[in-house]
C-alpha atoms as a PDB file:
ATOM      1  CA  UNK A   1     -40.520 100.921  62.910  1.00  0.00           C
ATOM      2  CA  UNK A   2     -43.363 104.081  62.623  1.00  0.00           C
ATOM      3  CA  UNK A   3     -46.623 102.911  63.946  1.00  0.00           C
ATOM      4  CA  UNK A   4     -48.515 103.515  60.802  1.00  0.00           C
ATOM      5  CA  UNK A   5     -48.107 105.959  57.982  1.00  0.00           C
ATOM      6  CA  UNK A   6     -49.033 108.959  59.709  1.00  0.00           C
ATOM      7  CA  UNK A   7     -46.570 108.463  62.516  1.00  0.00           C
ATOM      8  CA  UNK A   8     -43.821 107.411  59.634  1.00  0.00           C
ATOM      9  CA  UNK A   9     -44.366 111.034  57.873  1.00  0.00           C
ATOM     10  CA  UNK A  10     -44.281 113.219  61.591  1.00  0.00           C
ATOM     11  CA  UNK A  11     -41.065 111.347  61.492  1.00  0.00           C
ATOM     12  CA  UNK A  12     -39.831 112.517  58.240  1.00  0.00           C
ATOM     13  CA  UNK A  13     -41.282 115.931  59.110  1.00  0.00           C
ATOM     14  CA  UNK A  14     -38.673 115.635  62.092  1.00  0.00           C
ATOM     15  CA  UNK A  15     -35.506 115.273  59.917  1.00  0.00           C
ATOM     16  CA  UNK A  16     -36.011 117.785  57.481  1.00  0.00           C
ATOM     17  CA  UNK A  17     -36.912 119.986  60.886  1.00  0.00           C
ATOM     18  CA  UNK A  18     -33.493 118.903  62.032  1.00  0.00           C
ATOM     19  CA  UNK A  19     -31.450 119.196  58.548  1.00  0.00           C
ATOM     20  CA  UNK A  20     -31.197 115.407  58.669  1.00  0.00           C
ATOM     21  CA  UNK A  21     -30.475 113.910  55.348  1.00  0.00           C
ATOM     22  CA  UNK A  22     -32.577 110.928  54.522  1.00  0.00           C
ATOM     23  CA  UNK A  23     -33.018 108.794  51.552  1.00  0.00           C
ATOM     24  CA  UNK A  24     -36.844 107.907  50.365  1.00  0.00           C
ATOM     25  CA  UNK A  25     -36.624 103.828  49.596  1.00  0.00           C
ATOM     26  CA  UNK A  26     -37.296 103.285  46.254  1.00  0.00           C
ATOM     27  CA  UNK A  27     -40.584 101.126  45.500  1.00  0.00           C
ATOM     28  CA  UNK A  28     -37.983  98.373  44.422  1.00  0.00           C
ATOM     29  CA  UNK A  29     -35.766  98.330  47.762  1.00  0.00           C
ATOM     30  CA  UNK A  30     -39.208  98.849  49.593  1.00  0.00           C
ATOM     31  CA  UNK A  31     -40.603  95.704  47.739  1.00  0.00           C
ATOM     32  CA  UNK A  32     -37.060  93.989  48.897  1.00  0.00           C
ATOM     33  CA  UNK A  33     -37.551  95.044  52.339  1.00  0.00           C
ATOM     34  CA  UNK A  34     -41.375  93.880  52.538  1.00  0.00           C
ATOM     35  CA  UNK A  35     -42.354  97.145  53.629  1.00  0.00           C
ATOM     36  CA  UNK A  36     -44.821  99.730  52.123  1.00  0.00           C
ATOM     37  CA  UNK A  37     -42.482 103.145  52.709  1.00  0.00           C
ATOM     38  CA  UNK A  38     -39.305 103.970  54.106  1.00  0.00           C
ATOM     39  CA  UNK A  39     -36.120 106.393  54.472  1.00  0.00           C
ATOM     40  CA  UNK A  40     -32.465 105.560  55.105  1.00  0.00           C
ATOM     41  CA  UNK A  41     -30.841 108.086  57.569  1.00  0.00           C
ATOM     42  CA  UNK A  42     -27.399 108.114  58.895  1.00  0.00           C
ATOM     43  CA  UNK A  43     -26.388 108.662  62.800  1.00  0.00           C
ATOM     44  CA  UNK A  44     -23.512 111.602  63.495  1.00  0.00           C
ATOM     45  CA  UNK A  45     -21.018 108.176  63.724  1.00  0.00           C
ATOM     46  CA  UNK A  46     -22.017 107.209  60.152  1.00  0.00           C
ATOM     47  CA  UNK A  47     -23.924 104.014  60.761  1.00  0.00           C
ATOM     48  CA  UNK A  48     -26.664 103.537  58.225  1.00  0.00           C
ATOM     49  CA  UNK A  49     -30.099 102.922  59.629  1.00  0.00           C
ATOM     50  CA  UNK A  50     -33.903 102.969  57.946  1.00  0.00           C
ATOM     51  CA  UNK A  51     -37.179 103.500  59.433  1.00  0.00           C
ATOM     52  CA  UNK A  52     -40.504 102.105  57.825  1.00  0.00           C
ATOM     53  CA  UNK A  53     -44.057 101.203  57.597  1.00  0.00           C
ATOM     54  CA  UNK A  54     -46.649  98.662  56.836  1.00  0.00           C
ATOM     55  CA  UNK A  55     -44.517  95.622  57.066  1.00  0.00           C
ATOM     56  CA  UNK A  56     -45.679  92.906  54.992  1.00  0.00           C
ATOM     57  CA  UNK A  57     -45.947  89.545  56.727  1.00  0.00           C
ATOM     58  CA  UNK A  58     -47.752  86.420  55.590  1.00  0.00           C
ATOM     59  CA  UNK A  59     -49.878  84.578  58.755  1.00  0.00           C
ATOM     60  CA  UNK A  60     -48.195  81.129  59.809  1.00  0.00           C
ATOM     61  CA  UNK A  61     -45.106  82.086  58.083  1.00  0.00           C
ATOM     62  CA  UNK A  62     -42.794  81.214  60.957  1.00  0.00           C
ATOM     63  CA  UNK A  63     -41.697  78.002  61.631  1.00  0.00           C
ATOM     64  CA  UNK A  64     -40.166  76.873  64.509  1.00  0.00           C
ATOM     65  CA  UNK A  65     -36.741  75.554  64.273  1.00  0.00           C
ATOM     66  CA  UNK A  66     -38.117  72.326  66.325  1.00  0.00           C
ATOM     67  CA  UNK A  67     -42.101  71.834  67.160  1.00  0.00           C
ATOM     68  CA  UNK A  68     -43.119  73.137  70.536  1.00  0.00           C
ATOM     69  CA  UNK A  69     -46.523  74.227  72.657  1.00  0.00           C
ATOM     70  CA  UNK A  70     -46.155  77.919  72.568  1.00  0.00           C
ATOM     71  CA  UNK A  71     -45.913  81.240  73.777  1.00  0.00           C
ATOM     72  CA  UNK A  72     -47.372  82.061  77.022  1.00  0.00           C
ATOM     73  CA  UNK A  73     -47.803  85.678  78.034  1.00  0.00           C
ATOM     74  CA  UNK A  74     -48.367  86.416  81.432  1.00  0.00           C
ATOM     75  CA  UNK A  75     -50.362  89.544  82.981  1.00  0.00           C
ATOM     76  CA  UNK A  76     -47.867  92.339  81.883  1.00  0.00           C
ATOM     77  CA  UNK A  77     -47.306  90.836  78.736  1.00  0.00           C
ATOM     78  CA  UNK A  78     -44.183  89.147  78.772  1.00  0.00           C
ATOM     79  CA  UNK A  79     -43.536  86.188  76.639  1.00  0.00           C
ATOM     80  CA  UNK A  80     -42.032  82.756  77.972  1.00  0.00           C
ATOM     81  CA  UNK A  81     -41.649  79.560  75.916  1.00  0.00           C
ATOM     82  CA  UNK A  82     -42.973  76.380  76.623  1.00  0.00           C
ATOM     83  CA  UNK A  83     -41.370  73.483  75.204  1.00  0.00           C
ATOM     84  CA  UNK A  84     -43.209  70.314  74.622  1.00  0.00           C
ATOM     85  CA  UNK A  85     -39.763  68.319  73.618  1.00  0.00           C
ATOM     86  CA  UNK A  86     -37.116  69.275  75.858  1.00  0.00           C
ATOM     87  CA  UNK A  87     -35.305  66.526  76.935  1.00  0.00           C
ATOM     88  CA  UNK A  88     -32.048  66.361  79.767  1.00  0.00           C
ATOM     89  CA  UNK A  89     -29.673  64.133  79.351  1.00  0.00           C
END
């Protein structure tokens, strides 16, 4: 993912530097994706892979697959999850 649309164009900038081939997403596969631009480049092994920007997301749009207390982040940032239903048996 390009960290905004300026970084997302250097990037395009870069394969057409490098001869790379890439595919602009069409507004329709873009509105698929959720994104607001992207490309589709392939690697020298022919694996398909796309780069984009300005992903859409809707607040409180995930949901759990059970309820729990949260994410904790400690000083350098790392996540751990707290559950507030674990139980052994």
């Amino acid at each position: 993912m390009a960290k905004g649309r300026l970084a997302f164009k250097a990037s395009i900038e870069k394969f057409h530097a490098h001869k790379i081939p890439i595919e602009i997403g069409s507004p329709e596969l873009c509105q698929q994706r959720s994104v607001k631009e992207m490309i589709r480049f392939k690697d020298p092994a022919g694996f398909q892979h796309e780069l984009f920007y300005g992903l859409k997301w809707d607040p409180n749009s995930f949901i759990p697959s059970r309820p729990h207390g949260g994410y904790v982040a400690n000083d350098r940032g790392s996540i751990s999850f707290r559950s507030t239903s674990f139980k052994c048996r």
